[in-house]
Structure formats: structure tokens, C-alpha cells
Protein backbone atom coordinates (compact mmCIF):
# COMPACT_ATOMS: atom_id res chain seq x y z
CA UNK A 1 -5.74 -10.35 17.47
CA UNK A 2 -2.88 -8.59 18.36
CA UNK A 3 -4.58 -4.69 19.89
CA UNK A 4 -7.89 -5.36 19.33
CA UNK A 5 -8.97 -3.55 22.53
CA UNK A 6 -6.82 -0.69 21.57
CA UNK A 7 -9.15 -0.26 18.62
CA UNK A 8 -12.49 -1.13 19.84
CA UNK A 9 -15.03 2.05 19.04
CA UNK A 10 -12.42 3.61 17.44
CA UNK A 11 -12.64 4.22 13.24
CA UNK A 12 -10.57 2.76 11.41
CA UNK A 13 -10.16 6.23 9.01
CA UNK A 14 -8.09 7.51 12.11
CA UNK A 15 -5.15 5.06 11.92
CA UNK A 16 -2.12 4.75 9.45
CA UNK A 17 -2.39 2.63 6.68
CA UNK A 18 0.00 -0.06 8.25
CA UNK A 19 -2.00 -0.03 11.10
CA UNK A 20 -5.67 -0.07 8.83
CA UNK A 21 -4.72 -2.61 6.88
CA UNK A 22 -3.47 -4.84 9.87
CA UNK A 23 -6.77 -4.15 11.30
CA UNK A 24 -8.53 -5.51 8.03
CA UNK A 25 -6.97 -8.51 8.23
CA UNK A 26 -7.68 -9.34 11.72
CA UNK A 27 -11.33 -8.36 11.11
CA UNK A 28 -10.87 -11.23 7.69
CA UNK A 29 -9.03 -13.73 11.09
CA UNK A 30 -12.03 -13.30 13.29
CA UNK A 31 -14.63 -13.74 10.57
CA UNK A 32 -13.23 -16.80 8.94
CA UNK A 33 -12.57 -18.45 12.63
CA UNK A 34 -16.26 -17.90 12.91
CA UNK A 35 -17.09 -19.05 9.92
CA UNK A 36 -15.24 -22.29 10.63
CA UNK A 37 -17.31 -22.70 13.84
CA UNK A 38 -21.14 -22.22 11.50
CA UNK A 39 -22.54 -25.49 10.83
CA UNK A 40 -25.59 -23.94 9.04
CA UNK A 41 -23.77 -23.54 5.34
CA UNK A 42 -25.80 -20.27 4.07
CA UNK A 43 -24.15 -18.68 7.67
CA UNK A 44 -20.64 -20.03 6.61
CA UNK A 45 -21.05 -19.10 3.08
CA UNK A 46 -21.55 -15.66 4.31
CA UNK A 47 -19.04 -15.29 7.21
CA UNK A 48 -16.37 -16.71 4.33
CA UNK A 49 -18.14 -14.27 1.66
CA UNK A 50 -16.81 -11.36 4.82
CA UNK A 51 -13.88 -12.69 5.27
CA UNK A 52 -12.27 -12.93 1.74
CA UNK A 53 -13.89 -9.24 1.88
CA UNK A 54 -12.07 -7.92 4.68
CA UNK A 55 -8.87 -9.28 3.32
CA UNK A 56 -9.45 -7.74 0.15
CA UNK A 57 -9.96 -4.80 1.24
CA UNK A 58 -6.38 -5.07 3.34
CA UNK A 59 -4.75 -5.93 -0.10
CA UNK A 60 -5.95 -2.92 -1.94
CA UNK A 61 -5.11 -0.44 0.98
CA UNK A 62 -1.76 -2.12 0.73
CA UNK A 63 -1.75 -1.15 -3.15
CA UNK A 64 -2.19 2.38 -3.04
CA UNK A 65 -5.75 1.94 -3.88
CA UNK A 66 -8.32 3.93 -2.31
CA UNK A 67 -9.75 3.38 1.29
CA UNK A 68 -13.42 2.84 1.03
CA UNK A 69 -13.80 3.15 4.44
CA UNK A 70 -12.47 7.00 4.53
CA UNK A 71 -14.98 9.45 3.27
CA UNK A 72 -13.55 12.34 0.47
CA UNK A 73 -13.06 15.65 2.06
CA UNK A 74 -15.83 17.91 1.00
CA UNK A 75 -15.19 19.14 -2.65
CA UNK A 76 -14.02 22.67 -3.18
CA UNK A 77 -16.38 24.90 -4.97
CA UNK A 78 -14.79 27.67 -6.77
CA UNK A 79 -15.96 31.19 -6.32
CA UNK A 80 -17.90 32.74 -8.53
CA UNK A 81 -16.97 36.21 -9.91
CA UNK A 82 -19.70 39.03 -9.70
CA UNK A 83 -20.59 39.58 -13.74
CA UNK A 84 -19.67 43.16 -14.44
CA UNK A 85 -22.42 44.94 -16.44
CA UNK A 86 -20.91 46.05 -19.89
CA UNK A 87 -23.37 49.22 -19.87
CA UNK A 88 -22.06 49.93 -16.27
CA UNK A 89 -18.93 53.04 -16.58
CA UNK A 90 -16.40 51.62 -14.11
């Protein structure tokens, strides 16, 4: 893992995608070296499970697909105009 301790605490939402997506697949590295050292085989299934996930996810941030880890903006809600009262003169 190349700047892991760069990183560490730090969301991944705040870097480029190069640098996201890079992170990804170190996160799918350290998950399947872990899984490789899991003798109990629910464990490994799990750890392998995480790091086919984490890889994935590298793959569709590579893609143009959408980032599940960065959370929409807030949507905007249009304005309302005030309803003028036809019986009102202007």
C-alpha cells in the first residue's frame, strides 16, 4: 500500500477519482491478503466476499459510474410563488 498513512482518517469523498479508486483497490489488496491468512472458511468467505467488493467498487468509479461512497448534494427546492388572489385589484 503505496500512501496509506497519507489517507488514514481521511474520507475517501475528498480525493480525485484516480486517487479514490487507487484507494479502493488497495482496501480489495489488504482484505484479500487477510483473507488468505483466515483459516476459519465462513471468515475467508467473507474477507473474499469484501474484497471482490472493494474492487468492484474501483471498477465502476473507473466507469463513470456513480461513487456510492459520496453523498448527493442536498436537492434544490424551487421557490414557491405567493398565489395572487383573483378578487384582489392589483
Amino acid at each position: 500500500m503505496s500512501k496509506k498513512s497519507k489517507f488514514v482518517g481521511q474520507s475517501f469523498e475528498l480525493l480525485p477519482i484516480a486517487e479514490r479508486a487507487q484507494q479502493y483497490r488497495e482496501m480489495a489488496d489488504a482484505t484479500l491478503l487477510k483473507a488468505h491468512s483466515l483459516e476459519d472458511p465462513l471468515l475467508k468467505s467473507q474477507y473474499l466476499d469484501m474484497a471482490t467488493r472493494w474492487h468492484l467498487l474501483a471498477q465502476e468509479l473507473e466507469a463513470g459510474n456513480a461513487d456510492p461512497e459520496v453523498m448527493p448534494g442536498p436537492v434544490p427546492v424551487p421557490q414557491r410563488q405567493p398565489v395572487k388572489d383573483p378578487k384582489t385589484p392589483s
